[in-house]
N, C-alpha and C. Protein backbone atom coordinates (compact mmCIF):
# COMPACT_ATOMS: atom_id res chain seq x y z
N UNK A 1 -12.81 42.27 -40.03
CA UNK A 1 -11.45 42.51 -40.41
C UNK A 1 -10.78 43.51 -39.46
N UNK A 2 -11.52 44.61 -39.01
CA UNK A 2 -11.25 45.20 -37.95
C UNK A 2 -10.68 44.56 -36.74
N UNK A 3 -10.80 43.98 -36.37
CA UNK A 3 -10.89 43.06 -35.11
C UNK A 3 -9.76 42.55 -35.01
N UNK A 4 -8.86 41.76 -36.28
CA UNK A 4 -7.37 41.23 -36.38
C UNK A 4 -6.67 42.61 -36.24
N UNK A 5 -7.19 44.01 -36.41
CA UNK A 5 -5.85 44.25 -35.16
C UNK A 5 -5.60 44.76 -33.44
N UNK A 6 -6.91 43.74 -33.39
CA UNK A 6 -6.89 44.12 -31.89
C UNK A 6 -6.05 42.90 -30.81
N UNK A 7 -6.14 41.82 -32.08
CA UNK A 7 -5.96 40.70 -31.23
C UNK A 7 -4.05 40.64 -31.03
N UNK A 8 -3.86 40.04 -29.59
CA UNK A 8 -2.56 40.06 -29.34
C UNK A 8 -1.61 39.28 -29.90
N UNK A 9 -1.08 39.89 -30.63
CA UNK A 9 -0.25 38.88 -31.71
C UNK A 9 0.71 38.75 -31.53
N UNK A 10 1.92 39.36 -30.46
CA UNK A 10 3.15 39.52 -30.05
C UNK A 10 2.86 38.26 -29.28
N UNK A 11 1.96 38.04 -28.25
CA UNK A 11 1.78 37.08 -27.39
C UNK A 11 1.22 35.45 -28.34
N UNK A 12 0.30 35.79 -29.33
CA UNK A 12 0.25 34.64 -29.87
C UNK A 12 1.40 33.94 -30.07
N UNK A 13 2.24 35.01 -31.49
CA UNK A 13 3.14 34.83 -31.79
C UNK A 13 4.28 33.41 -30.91
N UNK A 14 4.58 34.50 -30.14
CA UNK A 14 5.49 34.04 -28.74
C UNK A 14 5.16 32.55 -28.35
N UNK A 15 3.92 32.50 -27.73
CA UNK A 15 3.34 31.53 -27.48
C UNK A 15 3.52 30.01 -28.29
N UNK A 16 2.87 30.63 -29.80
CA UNK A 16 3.31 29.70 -30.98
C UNK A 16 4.59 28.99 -31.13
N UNK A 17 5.30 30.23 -31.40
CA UNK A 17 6.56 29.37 -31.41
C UNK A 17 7.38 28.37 -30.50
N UNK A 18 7.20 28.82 -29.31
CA UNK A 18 7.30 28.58 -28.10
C UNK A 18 6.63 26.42 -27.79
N UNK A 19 5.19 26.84 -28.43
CA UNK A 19 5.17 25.44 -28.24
C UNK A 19 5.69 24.34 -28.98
N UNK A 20 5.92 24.94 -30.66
CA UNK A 20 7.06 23.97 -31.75
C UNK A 20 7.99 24.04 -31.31
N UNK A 21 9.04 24.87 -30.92
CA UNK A 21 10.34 24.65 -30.55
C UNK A 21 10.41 23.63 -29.06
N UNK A 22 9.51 23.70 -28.22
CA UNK A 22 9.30 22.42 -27.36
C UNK A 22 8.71 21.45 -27.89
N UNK A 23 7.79 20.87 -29.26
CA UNK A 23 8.12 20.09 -29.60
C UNK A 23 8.99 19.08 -30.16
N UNK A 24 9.98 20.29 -31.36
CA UNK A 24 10.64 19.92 -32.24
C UNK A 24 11.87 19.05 -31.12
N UNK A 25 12.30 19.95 -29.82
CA UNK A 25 13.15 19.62 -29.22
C UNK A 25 12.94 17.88 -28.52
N UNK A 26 11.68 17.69 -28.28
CA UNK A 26 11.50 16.43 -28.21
C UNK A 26 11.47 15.57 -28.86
N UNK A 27 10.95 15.70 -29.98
CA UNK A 27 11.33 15.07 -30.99
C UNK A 27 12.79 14.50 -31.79
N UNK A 28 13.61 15.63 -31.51
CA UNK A 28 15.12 15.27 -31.54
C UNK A 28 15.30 14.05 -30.35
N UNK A 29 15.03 14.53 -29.63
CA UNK A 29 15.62 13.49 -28.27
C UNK A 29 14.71 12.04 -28.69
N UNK A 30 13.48 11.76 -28.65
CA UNK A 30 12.94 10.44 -28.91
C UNK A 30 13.34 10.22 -30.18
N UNK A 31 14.06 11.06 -31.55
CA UNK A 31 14.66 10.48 -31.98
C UNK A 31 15.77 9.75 -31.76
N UNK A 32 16.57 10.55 -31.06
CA UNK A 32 17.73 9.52 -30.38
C UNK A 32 17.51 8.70 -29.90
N UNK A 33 16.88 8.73 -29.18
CA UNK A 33 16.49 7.32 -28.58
C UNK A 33 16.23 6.16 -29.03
N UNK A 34 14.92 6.02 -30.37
CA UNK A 34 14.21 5.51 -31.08
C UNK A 34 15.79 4.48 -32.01
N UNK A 35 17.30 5.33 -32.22
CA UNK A 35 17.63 5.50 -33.18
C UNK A 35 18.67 4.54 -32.21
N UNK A 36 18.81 4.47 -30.85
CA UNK A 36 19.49 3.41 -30.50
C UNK A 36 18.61 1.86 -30.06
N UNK A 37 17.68 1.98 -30.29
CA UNK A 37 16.77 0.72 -30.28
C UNK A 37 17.19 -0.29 -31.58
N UNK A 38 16.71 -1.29 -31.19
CA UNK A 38 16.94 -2.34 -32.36
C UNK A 38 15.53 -2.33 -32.82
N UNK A 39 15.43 -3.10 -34.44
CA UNK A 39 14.18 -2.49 -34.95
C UNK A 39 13.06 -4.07 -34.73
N UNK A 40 13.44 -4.51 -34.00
CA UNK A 40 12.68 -6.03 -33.75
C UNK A 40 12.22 -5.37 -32.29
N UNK A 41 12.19 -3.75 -32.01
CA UNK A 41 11.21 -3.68 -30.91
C UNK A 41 9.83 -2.89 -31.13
N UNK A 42 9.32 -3.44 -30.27
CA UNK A 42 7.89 -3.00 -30.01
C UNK A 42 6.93 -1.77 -30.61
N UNK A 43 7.83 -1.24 -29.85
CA UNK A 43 7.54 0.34 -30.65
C UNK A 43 8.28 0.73 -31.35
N UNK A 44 8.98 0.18 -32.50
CA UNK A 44 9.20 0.51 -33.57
C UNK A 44 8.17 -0.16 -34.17
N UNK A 45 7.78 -1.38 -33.94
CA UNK A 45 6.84 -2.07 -34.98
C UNK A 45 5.45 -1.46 -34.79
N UNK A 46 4.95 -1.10 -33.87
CA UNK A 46 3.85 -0.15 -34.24
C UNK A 46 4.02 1.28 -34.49
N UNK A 47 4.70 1.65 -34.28
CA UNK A 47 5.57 3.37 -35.58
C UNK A 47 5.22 3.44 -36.50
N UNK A 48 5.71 1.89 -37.48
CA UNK A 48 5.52 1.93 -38.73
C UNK A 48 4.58 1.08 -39.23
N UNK A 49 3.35 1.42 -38.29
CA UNK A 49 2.17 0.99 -39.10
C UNK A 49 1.16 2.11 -39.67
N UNK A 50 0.28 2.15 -40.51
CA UNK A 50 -0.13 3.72 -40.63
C UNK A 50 -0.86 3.49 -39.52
N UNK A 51 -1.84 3.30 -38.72
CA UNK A 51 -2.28 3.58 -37.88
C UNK A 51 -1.54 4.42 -36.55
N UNK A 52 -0.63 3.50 -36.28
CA UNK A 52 0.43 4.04 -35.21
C UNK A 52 1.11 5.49 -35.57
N UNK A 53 1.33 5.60 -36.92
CA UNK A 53 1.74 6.83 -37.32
C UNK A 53 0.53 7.87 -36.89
N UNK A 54 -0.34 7.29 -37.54
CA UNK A 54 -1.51 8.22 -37.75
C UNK A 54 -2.02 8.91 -36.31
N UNK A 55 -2.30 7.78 -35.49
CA UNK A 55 -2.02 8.01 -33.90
C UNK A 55 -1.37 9.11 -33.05
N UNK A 56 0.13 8.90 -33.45
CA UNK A 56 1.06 9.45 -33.18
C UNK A 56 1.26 10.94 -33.86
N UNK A 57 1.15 11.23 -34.79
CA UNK A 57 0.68 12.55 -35.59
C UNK A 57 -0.51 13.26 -34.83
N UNK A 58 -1.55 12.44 -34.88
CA UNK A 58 -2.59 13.31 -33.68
C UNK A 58 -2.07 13.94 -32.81
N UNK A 59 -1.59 12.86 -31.77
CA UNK A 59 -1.35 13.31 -30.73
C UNK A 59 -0.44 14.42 -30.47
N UNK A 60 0.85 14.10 -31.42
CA UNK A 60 1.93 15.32 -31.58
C UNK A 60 0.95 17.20 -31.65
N UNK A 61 -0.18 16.92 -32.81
CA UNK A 61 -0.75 17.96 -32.44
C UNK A 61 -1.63 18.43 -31.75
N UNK A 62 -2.15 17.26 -31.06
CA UNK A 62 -2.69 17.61 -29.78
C UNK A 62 -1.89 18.28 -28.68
N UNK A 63 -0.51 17.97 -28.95
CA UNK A 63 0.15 18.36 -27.64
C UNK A 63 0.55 19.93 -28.06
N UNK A 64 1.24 19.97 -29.31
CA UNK A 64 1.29 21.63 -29.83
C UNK A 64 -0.11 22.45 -29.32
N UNK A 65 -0.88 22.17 -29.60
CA UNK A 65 -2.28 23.10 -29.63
C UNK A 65 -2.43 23.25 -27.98
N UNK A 66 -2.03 22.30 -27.40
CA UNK A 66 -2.33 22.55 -26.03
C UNK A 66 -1.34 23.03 -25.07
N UNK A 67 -0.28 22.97 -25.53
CA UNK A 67 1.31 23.81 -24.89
C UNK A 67 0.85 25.43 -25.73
N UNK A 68 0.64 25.52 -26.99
CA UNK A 68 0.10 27.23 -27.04
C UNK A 68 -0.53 27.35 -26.38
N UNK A 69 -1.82 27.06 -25.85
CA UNK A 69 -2.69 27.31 -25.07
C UNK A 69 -1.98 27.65 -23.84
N UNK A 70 -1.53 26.87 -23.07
CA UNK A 70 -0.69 27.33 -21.95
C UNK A 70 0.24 28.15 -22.02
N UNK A 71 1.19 28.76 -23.02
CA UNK A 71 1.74 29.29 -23.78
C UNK A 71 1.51 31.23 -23.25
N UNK A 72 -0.03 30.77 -23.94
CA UNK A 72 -0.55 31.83 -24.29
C UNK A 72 -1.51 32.72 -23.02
N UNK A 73 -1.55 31.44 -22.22
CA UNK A 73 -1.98 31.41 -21.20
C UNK A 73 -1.46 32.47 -19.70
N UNK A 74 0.14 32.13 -20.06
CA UNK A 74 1.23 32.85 -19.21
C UNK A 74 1.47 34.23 -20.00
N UNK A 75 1.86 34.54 -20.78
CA UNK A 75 2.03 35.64 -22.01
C UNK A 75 1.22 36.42 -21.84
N UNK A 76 -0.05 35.73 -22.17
CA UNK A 76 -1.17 37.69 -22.33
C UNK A 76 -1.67 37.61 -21.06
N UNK A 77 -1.82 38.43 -20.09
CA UNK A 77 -2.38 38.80 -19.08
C UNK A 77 -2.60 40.49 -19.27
N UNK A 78 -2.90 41.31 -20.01
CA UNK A 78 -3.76 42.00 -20.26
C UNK A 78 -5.71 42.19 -20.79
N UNK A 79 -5.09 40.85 -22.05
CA UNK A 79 -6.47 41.05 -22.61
C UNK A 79 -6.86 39.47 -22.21
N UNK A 80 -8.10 39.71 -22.37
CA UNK A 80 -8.70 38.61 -21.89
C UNK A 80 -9.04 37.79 -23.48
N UNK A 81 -8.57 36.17 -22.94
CA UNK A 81 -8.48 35.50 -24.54
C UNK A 81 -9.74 35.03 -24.59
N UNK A 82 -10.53 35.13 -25.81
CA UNK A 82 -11.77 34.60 -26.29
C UNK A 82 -10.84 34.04 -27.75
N UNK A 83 -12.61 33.21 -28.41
CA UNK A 83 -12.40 32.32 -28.96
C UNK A 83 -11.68 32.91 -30.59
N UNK A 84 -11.79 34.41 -31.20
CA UNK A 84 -10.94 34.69 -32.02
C UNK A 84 -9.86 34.52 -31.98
N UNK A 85 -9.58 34.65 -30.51
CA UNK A 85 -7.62 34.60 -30.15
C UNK A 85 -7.23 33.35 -30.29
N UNK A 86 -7.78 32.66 -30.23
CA UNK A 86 -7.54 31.09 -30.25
C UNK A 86 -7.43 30.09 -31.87
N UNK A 87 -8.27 31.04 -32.35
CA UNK A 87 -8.25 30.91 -33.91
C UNK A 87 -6.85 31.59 -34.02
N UNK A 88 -6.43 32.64 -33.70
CA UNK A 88 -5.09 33.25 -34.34
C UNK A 88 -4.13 32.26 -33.71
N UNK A 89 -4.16 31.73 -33.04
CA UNK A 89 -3.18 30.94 -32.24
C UNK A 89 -2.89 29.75 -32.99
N UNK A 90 -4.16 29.22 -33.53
CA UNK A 90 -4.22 28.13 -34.71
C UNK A 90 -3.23 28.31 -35.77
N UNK A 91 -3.36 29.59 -36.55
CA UNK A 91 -2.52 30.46 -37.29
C UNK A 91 -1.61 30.38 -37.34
N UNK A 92 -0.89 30.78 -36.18
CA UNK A 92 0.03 31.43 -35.52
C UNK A 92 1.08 29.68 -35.17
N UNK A 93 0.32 28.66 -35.21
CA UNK A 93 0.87 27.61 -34.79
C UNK A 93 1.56 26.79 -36.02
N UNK A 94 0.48 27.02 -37.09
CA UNK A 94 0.32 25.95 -38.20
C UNK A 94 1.58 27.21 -39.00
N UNK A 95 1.82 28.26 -38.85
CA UNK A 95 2.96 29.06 -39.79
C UNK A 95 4.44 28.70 -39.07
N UNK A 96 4.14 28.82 -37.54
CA UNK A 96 5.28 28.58 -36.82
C UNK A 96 6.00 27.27 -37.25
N UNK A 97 5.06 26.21 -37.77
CA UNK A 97 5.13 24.91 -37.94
C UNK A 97 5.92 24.51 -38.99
N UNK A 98 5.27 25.97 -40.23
CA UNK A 98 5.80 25.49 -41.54
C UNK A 98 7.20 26.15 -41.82
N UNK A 99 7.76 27.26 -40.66
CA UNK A 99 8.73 27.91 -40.45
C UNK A 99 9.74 26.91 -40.16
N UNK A 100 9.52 26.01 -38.87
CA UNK A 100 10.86 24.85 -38.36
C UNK A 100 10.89 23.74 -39.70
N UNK A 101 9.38 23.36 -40.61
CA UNK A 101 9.50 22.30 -41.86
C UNK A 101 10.89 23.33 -42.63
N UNK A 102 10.93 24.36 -43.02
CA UNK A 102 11.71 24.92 -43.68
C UNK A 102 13.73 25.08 -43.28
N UNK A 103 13.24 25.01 -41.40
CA UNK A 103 14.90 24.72 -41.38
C UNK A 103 15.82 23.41 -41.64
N UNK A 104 14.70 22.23 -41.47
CA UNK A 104 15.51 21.17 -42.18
C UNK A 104 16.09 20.39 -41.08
N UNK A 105 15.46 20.78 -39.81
CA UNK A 105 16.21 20.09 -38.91
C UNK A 105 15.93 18.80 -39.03
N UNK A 106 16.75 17.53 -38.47
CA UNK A 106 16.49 16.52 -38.26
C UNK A 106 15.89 15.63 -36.98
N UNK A 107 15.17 14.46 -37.22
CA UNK A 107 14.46 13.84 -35.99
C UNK A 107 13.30 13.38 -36.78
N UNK A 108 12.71 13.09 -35.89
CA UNK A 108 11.46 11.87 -36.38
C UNK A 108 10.44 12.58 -37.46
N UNK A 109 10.49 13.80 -37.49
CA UNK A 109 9.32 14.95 -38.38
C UNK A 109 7.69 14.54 -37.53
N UNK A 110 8.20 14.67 -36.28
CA UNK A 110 6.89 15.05 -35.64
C UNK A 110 5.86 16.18 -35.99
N UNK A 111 6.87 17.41 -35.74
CA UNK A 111 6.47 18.58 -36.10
C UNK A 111 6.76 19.23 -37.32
N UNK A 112 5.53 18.51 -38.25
CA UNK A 112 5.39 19.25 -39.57
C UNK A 112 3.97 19.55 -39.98
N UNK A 113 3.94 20.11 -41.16
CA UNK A 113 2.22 20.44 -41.61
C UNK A 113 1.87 19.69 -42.52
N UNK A 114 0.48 18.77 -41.85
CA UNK A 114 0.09 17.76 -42.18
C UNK A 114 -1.33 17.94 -42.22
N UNK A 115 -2.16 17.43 -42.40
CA UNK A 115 -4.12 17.09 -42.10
C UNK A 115 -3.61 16.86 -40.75
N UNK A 116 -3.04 15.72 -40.41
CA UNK A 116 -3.81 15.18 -38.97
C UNK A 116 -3.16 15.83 -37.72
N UNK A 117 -1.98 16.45 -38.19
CA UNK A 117 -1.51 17.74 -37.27
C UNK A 117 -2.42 18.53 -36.93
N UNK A 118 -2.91 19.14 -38.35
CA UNK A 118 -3.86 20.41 -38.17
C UNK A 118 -4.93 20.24 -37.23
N UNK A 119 -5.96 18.60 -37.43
CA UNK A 119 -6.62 18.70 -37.05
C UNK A 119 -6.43 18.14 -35.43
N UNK A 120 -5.18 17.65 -34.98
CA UNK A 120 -4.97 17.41 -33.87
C UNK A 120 -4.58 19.06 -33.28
N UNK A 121 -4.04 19.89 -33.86
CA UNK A 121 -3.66 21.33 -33.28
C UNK A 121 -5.06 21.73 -33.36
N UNK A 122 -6.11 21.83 -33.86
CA UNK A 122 -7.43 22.52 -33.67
C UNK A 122 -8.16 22.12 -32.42
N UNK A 123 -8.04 20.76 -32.29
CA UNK A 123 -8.55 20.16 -31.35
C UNK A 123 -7.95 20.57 -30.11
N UNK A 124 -6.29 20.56 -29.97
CA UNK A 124 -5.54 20.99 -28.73
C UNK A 124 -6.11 22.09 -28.07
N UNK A 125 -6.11 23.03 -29.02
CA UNK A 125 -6.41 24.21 -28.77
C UNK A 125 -7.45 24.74 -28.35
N UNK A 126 -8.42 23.86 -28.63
CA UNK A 126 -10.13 23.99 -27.96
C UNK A 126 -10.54 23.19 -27.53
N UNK A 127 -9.87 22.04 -27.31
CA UNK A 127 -10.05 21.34 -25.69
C UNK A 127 -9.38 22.16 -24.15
N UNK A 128 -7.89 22.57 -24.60
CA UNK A 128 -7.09 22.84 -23.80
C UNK A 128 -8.06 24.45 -23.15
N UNK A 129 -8.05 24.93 -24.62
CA UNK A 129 -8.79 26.87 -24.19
C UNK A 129 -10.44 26.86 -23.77
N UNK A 130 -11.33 25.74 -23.53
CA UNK A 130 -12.41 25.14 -23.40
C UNK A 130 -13.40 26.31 -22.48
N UNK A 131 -12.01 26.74 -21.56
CA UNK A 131 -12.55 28.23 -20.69
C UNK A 131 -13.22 29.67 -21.46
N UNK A 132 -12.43 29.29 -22.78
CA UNK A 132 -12.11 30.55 -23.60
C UNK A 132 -13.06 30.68 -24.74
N UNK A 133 -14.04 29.83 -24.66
CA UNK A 133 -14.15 29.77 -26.01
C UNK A 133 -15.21 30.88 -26.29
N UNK A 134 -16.03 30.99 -24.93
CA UNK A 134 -17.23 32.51 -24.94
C UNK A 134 -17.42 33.14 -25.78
């Protein structure tokens, strides 16, 4: 318990948010996009299959977990990140997450808190920090 307050949390923090708000922002835009398509295309029809969703949810948090990582990457250059920091980053991702679910913005709801988010953001994050994990 000692230990959470050593870890850099200004930089997690930062980091965190940093990679939802570059999601969420994409997500607006491939919503637009998505939203001038006709629905007899392609990728709409695998969107709305659960698989394709399910897919697509991964990956969304694969890409969060691995933009913190880089994130976090640029940010702390004092302390050196091991694998606790990376757990806070998890944290730090999945609150950031449930912070933008709460503003209500609109777009496809890429970025929300889900299972297969989580477990695509766990994964991001320790594939991407793979250096770090010591």
């Amino acid at each position: 318990m000692n230990a959470l307050k050593y870890l850099p949390w200004r930089s997690l923090t930062l980091a965190a948010l940093l990679s939802v708000i570059v999601v969420k922002a994409a997500d607006l835009w491939i919503g637009r996009i998505l939203g001038q398509l006709d629905n007899t295309s392609v990728l709409m029809k695998f969107l709305l299959t659960p698989t394709g969703s399910t897919l697509l949810f991964f990956c969304v948090g694969l890409a969060i977990g691995s933009l913190g990582v880089l994130f976090l990457e640029k940010f702390e250059v004092r302390q050196a990140i091991d694998s606790s920091s990376l757990w806070a980053l998890v944290l730090c991702i999945l609150i950031s997450l449930w912070l933008i679910v709460q503003l209500n913005i609109e777009g496809l709801s890429l970025g929300e808190v889900h299972y297969t988010h989580t477990i695509g953001i766990v994964v991001g994050v320790f594939w991407k920090g793979r250096y770090y994990r010591r």
